[in-house]
N, C-alpha and C. Protein backbone atom coordinates (compact mmCIF):
# COMPACT_ATOMS: atom_id res chain seq x y z
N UNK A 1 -8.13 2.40 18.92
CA UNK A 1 -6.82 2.50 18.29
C UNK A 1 -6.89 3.23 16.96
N UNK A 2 -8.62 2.97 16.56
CA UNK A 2 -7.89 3.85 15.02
C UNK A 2 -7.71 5.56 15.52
N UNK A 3 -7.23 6.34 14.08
CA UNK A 3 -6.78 7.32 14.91
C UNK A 3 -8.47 8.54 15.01
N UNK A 4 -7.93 9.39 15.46
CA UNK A 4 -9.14 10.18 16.37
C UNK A 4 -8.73 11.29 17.20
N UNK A 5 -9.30 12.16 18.04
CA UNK A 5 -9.22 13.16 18.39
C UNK A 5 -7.56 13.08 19.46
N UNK A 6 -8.10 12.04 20.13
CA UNK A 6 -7.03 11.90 21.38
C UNK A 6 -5.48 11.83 20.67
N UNK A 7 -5.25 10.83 19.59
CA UNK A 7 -4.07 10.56 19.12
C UNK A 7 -3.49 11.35 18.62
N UNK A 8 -4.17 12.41 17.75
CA UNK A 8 -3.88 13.80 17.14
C UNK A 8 -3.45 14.51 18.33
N UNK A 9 -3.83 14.66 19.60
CA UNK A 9 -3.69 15.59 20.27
C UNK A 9 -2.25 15.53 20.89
N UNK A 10 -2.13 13.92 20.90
CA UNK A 10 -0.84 13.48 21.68
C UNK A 10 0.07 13.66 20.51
N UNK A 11 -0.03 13.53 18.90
CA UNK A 11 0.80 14.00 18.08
C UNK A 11 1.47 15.29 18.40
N UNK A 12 0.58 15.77 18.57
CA UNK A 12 0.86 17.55 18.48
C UNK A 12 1.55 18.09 19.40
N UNK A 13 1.23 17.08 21.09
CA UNK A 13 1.67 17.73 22.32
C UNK A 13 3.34 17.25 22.84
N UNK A 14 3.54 15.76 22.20
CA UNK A 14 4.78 15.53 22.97
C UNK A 14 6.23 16.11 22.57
N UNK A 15 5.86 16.13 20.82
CA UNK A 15 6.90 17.13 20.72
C UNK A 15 7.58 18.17 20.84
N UNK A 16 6.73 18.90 21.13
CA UNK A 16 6.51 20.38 21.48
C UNK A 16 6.57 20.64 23.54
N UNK A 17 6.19 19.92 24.06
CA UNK A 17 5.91 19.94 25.45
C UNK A 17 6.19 18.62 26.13
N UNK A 18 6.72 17.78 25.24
CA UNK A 18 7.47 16.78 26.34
C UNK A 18 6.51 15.32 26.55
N UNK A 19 7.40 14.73 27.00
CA UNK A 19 6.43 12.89 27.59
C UNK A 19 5.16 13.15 28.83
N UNK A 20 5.86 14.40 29.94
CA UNK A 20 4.94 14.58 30.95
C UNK A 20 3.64 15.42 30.58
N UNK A 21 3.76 16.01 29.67
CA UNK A 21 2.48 16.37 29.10
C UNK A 21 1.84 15.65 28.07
N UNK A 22 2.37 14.86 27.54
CA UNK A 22 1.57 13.57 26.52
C UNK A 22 0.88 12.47 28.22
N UNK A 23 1.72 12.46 28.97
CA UNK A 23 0.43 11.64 29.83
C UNK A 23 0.01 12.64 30.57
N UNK A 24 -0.18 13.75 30.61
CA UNK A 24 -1.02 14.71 31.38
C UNK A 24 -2.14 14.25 29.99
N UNK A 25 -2.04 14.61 29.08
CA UNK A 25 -3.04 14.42 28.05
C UNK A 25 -3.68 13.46 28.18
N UNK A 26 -3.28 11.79 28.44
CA UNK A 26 -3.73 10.94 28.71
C UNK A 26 -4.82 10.88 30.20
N UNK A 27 -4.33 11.74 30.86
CA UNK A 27 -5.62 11.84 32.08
C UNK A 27 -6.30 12.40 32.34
N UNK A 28 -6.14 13.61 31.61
CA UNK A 28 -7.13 14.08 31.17
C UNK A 28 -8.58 13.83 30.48
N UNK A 29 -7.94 12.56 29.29
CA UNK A 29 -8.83 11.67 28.33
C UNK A 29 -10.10 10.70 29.63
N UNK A 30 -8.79 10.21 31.39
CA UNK A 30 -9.06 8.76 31.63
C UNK A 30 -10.95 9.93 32.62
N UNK A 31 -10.37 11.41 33.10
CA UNK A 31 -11.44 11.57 33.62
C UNK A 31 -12.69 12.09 33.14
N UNK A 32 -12.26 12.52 31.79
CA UNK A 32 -13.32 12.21 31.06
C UNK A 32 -14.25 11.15 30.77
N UNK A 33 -13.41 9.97 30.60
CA UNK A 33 -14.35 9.00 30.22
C UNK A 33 -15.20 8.44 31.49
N UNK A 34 -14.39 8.92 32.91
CA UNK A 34 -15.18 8.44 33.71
C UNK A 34 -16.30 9.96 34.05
N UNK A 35 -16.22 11.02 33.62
CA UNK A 35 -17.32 11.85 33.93
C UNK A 35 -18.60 11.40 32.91
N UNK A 36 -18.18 11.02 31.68
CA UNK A 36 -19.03 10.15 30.61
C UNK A 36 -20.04 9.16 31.33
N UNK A 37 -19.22 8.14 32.04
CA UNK A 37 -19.35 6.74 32.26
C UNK A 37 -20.53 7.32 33.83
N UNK A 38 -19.79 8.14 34.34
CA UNK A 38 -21.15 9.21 35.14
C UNK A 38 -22.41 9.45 34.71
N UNK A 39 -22.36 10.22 33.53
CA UNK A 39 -23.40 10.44 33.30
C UNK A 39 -24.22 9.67 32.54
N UNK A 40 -23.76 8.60 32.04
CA UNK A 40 -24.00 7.26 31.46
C UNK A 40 -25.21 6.60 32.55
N UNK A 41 -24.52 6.26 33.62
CA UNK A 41 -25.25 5.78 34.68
C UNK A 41 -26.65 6.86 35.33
N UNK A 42 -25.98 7.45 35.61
CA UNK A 42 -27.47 8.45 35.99
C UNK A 42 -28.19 9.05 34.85
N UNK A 43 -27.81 8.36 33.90
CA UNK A 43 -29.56 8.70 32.73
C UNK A 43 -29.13 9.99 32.29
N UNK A 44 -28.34 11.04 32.67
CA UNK A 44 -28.22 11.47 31.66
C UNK A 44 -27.58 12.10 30.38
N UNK A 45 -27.13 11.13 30.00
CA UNK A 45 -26.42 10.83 28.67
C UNK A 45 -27.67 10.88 27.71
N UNK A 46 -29.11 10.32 28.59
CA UNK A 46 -29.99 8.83 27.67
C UNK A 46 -30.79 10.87 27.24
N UNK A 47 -30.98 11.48 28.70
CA UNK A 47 -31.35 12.95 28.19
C UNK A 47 -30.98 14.05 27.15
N UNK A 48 -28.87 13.61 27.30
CA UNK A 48 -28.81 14.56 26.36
C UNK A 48 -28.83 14.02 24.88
N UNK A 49 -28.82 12.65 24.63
CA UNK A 49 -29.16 11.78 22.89
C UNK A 49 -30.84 11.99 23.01
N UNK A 50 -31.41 12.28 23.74
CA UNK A 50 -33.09 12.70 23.28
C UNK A 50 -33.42 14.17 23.35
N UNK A 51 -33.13 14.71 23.40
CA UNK A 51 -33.30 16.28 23.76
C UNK A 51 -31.91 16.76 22.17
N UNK A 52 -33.14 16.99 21.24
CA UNK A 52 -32.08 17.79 19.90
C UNK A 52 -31.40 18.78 20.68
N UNK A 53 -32.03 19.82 21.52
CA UNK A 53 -31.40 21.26 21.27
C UNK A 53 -29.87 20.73 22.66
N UNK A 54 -30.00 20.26 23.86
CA UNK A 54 -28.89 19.78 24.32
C UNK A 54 -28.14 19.08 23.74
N UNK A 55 -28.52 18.14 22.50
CA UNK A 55 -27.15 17.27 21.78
C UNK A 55 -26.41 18.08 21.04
N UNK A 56 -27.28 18.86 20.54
CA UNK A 56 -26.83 19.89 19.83
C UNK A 56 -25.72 21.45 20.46
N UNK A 57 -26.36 21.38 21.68
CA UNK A 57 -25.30 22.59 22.02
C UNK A 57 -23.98 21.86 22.96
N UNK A 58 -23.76 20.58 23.41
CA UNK A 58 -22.96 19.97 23.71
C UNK A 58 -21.48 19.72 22.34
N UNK A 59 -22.84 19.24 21.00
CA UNK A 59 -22.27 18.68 20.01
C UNK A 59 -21.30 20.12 19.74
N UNK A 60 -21.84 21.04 19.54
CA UNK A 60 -21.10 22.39 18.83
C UNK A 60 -19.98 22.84 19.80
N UNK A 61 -20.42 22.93 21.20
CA UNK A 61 -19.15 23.27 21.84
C UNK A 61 -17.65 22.45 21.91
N UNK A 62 -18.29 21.26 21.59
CA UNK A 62 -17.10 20.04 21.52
C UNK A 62 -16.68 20.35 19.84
N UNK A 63 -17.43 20.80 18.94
CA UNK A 63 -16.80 20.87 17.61
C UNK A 63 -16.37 22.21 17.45
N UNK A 64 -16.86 23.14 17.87
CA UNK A 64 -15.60 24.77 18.10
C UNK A 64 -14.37 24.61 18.94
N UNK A 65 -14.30 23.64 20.18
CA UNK A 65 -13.12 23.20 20.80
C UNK A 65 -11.95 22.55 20.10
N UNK A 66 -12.34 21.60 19.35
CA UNK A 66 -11.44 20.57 18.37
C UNK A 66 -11.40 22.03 17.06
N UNK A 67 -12.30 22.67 16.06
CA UNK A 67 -11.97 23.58 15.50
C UNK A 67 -10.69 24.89 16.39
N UNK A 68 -10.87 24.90 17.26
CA UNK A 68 -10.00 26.13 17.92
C UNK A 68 -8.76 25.43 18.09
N UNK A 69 -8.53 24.36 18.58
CA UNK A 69 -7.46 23.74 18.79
C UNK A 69 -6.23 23.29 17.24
N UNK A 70 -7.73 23.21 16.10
CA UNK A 70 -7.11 23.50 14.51
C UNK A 70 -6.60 24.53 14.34
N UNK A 71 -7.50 25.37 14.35
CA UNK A 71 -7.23 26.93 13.89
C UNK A 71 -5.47 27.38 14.79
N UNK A 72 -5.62 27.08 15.86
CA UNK A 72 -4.45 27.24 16.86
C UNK A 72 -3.01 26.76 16.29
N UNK A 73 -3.29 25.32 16.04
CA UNK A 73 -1.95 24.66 15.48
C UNK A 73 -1.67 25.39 13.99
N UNK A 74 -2.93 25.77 13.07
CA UNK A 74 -2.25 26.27 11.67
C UNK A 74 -1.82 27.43 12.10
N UNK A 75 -2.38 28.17 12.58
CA UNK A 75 -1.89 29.43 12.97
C UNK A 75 -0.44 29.97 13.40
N UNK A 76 -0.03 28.38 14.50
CA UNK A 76 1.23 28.15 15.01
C UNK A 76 2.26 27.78 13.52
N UNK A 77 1.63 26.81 12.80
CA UNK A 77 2.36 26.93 11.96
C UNK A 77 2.70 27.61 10.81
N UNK A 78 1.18 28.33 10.58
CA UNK A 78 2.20 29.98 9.60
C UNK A 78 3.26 30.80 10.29
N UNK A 79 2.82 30.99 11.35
CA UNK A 79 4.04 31.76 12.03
C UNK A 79 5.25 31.02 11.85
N UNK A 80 5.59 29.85 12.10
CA UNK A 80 6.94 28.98 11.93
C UNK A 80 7.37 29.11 10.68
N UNK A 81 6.26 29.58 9.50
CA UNK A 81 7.08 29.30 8.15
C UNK A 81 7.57 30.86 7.92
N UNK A 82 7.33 31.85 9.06
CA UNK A 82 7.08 33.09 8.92
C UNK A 82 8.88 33.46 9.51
N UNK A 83 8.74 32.67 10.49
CA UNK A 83 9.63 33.14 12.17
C UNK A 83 10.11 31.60 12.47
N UNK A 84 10.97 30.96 11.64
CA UNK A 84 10.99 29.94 12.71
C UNK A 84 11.29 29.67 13.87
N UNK A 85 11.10 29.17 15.01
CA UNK A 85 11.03 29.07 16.58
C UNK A 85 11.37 28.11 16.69
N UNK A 86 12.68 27.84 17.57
CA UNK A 86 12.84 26.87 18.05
C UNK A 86 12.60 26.04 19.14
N UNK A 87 12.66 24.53 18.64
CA UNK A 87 10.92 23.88 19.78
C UNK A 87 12.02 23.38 20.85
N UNK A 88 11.56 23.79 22.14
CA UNK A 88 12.15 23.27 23.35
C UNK A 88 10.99 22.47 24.13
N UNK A 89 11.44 21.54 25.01
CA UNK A 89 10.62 21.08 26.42
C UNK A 89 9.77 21.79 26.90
N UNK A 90 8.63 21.55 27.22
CA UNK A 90 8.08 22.46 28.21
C UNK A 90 8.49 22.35 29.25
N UNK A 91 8.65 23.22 30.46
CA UNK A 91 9.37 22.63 32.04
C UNK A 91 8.56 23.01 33.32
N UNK A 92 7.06 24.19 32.69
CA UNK A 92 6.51 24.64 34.05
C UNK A 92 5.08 23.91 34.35
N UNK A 93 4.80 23.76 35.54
CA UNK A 93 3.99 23.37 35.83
C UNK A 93 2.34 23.13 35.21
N UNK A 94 2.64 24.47 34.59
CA UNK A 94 1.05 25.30 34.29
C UNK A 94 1.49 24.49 32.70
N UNK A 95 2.20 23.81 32.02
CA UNK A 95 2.10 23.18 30.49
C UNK A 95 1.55 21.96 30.99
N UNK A 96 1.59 21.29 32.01
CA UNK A 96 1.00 20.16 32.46
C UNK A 96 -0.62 20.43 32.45
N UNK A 97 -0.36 21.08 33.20
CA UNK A 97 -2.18 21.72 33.71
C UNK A 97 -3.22 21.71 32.61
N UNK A 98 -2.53 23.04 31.67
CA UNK A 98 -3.03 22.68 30.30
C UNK A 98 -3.18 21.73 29.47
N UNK A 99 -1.91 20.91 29.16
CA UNK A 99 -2.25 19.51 28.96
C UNK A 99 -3.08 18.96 29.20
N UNK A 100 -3.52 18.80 30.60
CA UNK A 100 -4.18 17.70 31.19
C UNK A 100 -6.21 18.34 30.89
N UNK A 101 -5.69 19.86 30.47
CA UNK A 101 -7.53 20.54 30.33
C UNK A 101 -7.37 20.01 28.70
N UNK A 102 -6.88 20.29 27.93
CA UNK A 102 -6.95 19.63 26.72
C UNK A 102 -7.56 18.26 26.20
N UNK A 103 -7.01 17.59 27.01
CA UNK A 103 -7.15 15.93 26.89
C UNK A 103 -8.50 15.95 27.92
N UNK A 104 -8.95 16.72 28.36
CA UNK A 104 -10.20 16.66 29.57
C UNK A 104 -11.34 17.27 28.44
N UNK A 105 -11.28 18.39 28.22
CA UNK A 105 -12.08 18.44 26.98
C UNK A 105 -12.23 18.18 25.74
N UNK A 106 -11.13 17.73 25.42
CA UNK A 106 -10.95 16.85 23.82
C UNK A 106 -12.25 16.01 24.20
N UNK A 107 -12.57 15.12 25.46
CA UNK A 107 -13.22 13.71 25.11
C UNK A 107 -14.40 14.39 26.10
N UNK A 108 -14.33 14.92 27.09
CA UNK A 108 -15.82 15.37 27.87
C UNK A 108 -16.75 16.11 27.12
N UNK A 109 -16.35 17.14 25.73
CA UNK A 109 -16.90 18.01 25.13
C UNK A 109 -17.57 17.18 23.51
N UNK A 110 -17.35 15.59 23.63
CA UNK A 110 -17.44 15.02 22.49
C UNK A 110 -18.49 13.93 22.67
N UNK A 111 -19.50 14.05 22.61
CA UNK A 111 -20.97 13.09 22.94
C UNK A 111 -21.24 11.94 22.60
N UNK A 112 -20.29 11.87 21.48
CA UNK A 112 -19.84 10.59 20.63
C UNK A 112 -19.09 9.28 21.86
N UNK A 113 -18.57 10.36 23.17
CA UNK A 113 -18.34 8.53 23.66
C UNK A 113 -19.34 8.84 24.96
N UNK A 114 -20.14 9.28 25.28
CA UNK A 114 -21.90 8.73 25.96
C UNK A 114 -22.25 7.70 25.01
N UNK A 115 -22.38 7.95 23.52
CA UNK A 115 -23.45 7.08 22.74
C UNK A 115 -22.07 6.16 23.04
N UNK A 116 -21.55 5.63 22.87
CA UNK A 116 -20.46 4.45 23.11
C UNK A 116 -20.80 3.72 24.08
N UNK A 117 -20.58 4.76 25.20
CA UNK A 117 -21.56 3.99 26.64
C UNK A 117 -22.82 3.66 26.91
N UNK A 118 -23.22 4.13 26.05
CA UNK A 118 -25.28 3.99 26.15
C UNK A 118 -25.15 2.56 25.45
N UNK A 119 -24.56 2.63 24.33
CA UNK A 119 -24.70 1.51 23.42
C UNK A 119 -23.92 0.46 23.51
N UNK A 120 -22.81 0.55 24.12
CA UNK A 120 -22.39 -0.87 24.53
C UNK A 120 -22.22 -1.61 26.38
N UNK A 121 -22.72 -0.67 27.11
CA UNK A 121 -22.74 -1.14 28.93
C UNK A 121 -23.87 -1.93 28.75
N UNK A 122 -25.07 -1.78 28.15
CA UNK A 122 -26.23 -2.54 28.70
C UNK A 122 -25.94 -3.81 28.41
N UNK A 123 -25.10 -4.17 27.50
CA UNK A 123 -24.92 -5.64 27.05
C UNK A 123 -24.23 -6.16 28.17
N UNK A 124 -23.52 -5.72 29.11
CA UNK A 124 -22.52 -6.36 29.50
C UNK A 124 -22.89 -5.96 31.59
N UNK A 125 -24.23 -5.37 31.44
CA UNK A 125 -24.52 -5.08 32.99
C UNK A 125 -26.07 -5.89 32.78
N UNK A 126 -25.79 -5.93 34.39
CA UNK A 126 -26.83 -7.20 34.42
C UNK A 126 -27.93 -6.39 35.33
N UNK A 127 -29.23 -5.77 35.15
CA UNK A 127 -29.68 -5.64 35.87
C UNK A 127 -30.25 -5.76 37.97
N UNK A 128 -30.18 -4.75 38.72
CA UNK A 128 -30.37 -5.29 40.21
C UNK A 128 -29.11 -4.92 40.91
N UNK A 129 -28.78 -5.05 41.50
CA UNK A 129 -27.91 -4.71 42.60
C UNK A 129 -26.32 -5.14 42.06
N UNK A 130 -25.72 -4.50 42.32
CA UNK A 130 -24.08 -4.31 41.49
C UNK A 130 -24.02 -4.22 39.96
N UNK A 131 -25.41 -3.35 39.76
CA UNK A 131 -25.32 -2.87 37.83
C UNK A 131 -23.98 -1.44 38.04
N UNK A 132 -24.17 -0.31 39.16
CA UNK A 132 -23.35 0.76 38.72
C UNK A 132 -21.80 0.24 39.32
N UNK A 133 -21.15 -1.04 39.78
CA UNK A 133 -20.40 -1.42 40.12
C UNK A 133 -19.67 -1.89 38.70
N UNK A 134 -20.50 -2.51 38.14
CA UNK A 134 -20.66 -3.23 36.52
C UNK A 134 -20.28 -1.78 35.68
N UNK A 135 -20.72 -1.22 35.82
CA UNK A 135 -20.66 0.15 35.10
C UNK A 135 -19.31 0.89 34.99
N UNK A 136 -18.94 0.65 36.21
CA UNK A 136 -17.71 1.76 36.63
C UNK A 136 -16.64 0.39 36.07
N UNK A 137 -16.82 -0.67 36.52
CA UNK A 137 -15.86 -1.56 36.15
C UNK A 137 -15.57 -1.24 34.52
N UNK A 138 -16.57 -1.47 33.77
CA UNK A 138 -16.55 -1.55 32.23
C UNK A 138 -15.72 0.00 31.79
N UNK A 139 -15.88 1.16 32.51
CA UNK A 139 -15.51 2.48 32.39
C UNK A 139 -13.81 2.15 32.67
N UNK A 140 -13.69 1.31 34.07
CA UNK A 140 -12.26 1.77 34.23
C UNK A 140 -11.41 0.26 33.13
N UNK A 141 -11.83 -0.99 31.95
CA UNK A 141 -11.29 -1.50 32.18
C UNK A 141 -11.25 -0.56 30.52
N UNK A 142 -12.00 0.55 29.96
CA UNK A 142 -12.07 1.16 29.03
C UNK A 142 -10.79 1.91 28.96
N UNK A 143 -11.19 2.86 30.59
CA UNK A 143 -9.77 4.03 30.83
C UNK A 143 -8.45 3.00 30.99
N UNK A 144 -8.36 1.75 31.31
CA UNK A 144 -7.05 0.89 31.12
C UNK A 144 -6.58 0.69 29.58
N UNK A 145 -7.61 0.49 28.83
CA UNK A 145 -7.24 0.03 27.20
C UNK A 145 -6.51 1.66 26.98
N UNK A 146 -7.52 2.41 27.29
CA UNK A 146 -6.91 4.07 26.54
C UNK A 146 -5.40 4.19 27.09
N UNK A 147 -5.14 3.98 28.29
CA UNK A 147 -3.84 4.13 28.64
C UNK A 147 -2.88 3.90 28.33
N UNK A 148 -3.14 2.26 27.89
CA UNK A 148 -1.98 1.35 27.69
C UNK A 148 -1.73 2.15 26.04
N UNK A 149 -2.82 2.30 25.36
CA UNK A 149 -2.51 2.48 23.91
C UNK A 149 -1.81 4.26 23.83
N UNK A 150 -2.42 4.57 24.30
CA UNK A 150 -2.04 5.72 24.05
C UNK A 150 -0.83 6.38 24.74
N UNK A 151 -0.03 5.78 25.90
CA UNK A 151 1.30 5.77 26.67
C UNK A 151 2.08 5.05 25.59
N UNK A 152 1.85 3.98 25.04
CA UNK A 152 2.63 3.64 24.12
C UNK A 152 2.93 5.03 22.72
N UNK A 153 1.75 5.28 22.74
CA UNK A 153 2.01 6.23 21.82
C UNK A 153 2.83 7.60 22.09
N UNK A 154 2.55 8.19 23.66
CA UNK A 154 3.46 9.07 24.30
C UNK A 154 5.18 8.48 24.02
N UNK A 155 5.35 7.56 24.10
CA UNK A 155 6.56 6.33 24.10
C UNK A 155 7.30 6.69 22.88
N UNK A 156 6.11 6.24 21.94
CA UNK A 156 7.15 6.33 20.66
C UNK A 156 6.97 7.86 20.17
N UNK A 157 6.32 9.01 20.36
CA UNK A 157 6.51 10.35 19.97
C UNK A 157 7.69 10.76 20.99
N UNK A 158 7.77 10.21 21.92
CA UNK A 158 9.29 11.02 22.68
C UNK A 158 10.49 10.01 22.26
N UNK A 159 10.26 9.16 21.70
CA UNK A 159 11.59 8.61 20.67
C UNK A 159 11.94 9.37 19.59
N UNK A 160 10.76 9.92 19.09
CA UNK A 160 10.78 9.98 17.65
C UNK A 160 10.92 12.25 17.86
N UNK A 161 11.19 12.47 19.15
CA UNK A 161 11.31 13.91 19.26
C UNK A 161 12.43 14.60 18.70
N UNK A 162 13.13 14.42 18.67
CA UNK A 162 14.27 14.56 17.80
C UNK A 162 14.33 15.10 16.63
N UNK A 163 14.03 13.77 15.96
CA UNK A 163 13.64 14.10 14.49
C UNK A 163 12.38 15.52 14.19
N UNK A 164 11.60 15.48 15.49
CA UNK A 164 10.34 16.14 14.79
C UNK A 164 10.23 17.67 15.34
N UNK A 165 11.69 17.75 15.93
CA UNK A 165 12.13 19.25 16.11
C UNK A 165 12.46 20.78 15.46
N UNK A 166 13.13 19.82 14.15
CA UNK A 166 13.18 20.53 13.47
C UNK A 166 11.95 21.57 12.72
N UNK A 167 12.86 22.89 12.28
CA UNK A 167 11.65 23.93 11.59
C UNK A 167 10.48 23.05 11.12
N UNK A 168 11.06 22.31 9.80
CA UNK A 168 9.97 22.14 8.94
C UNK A 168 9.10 21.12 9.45
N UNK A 169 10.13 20.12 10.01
CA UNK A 169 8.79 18.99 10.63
C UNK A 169 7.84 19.77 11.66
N UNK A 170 8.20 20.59 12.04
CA UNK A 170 7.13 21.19 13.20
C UNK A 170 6.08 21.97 12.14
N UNK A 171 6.41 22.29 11.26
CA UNK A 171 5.04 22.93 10.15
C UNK A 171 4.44 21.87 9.66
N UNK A 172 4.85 21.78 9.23
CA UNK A 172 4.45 19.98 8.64
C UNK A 172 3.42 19.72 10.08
N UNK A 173 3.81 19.14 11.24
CA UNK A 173 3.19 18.76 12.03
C UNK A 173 2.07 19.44 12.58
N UNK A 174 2.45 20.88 12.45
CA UNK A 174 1.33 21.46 13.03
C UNK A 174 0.01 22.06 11.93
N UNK A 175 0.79 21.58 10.78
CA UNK A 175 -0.42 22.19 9.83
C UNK A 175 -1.30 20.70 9.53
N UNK A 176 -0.65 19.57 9.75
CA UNK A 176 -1.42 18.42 9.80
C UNK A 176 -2.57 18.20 10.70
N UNK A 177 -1.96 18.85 12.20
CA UNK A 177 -2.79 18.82 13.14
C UNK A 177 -3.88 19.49 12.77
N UNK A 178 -3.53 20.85 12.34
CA UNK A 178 -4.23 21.93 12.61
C UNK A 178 -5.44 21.06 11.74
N UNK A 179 -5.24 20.67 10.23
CA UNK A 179 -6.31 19.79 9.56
C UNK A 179 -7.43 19.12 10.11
N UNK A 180 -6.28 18.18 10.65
CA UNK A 180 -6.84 17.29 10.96
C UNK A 180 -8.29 17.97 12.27
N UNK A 181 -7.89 18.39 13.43
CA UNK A 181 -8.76 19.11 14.35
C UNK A 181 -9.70 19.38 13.65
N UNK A 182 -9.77 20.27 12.58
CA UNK A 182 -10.67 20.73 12.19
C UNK A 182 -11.29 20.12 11.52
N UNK A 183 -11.11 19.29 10.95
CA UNK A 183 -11.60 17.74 10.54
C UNK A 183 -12.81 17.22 11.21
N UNK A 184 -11.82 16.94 12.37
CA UNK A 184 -12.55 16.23 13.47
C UNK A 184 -13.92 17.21 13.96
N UNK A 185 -13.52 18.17 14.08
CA UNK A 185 -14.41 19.55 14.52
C UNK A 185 -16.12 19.36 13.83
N UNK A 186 -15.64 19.89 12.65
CA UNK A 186 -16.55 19.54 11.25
C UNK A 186 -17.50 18.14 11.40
N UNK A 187 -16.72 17.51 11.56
CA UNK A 187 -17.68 16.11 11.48
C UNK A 187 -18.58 15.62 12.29
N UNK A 188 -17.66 16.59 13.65
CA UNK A 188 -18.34 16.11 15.00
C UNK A 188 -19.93 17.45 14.82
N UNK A 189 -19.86 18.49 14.11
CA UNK A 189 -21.01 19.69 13.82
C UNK A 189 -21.55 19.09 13.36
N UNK A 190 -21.58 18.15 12.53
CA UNK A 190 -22.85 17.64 11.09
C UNK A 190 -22.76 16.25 11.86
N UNK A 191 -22.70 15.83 13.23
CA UNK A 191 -23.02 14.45 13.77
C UNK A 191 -24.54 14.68 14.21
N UNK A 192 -25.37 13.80 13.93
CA UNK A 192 -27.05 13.69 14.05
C UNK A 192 -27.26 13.09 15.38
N UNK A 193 -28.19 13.39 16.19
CA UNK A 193 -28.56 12.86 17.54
C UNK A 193 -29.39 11.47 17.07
N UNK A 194 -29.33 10.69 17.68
CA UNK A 194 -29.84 9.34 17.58
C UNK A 194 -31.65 9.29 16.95
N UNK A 195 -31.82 10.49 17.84
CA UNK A 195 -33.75 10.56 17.63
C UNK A 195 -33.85 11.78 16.50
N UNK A 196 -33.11 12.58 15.55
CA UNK A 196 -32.99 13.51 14.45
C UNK A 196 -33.29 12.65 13.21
């Protein structure tokens, strides 16, 4: 719940592109965590937190992704203070699609939730026969928490669309984003592999 890559993203997306692309965003996030919770189980997650030069080129592509997705929103919003544009619905298919690759690489490109899974499944799987049953369970009751919280949050950004239509709130919003991403970007570049 605190905030983080995903919540920023759903900031940025429902106003601009609607409720059906704030939960395209959201499932994007849920098959991520289960491609995570994948590679969690078959060991190698445990490969890419021991191996510097793979944490490392995982780590950077996930922190130029969240940087591009910054750079994108400020960019969007000099132009608005330039040209203002007025923000409509998205309505075609292909804003979903995108959506849903956004929220798929926001969290698959971010290594930070393997170590989540490395570090908190073993407590809660029991070695022997029904451990990757244990596994997938703990993954999907994870992708249930993300849902519930973050649909709520789709919820109240398409209440609150209205208001956040206007010129300036959309600069405002998108130069926050844009920050923030790059924020996130940055921090996730200078994140240390477990064995560094």
């Amino acid at each position: 719940m605190s905030p983080g890559p995903n919540g920023v993203l759903i900031a940025r997306t429902v106003p601009t592109s609607g409720r059906p692309a704030g939960f395209a965003n959201i499932a994007g996030f849920v098959v991520a965590f289960y491609v995570h919770g994948t590679l969690s189980i078959l060991g190698i997650s445990v490969l890419l937190l021991r191996s510097a030069e793979l944490f490392t080129a995982v780590k950077l592509a996930g922190a130029a992704y969240l940087c591009w997705i910054g750079y994108k929103s400020l960019r969007d919003a000099w132009r608005g203070a330039v040209k203002p544009v007025a923000v409509t619905p998205a309505k075609r298919v292909r804003d979903l699609r995108w959506a849903f690759g956004e929220g798929l690489l926001t969290n698959a490109l971010n290594p930070k939730v393997s170590m989540f899974y490395l570090a908190a499944f073993p407590q809660f799987i029991h070695p022997g026969e029904g451990s990757i049953l244990d596994a997938y369970t703990l993954v999907t009751l994870h992708a249930a928490i993300n849902i519930a919280w973050f649909s709520t949050l789709v919820l109240l950004f398409a209440r609150l669309t209205g208001a956040m239509r206007s010129g300036s709130m959309q600069r405002l919003l998108k130069t926050a984003t844009g920050v923030v991403f790059i924020g996130f970007g940055t921090r996730l570049a200078m994140l240390r592999a477990a064995t560094q």
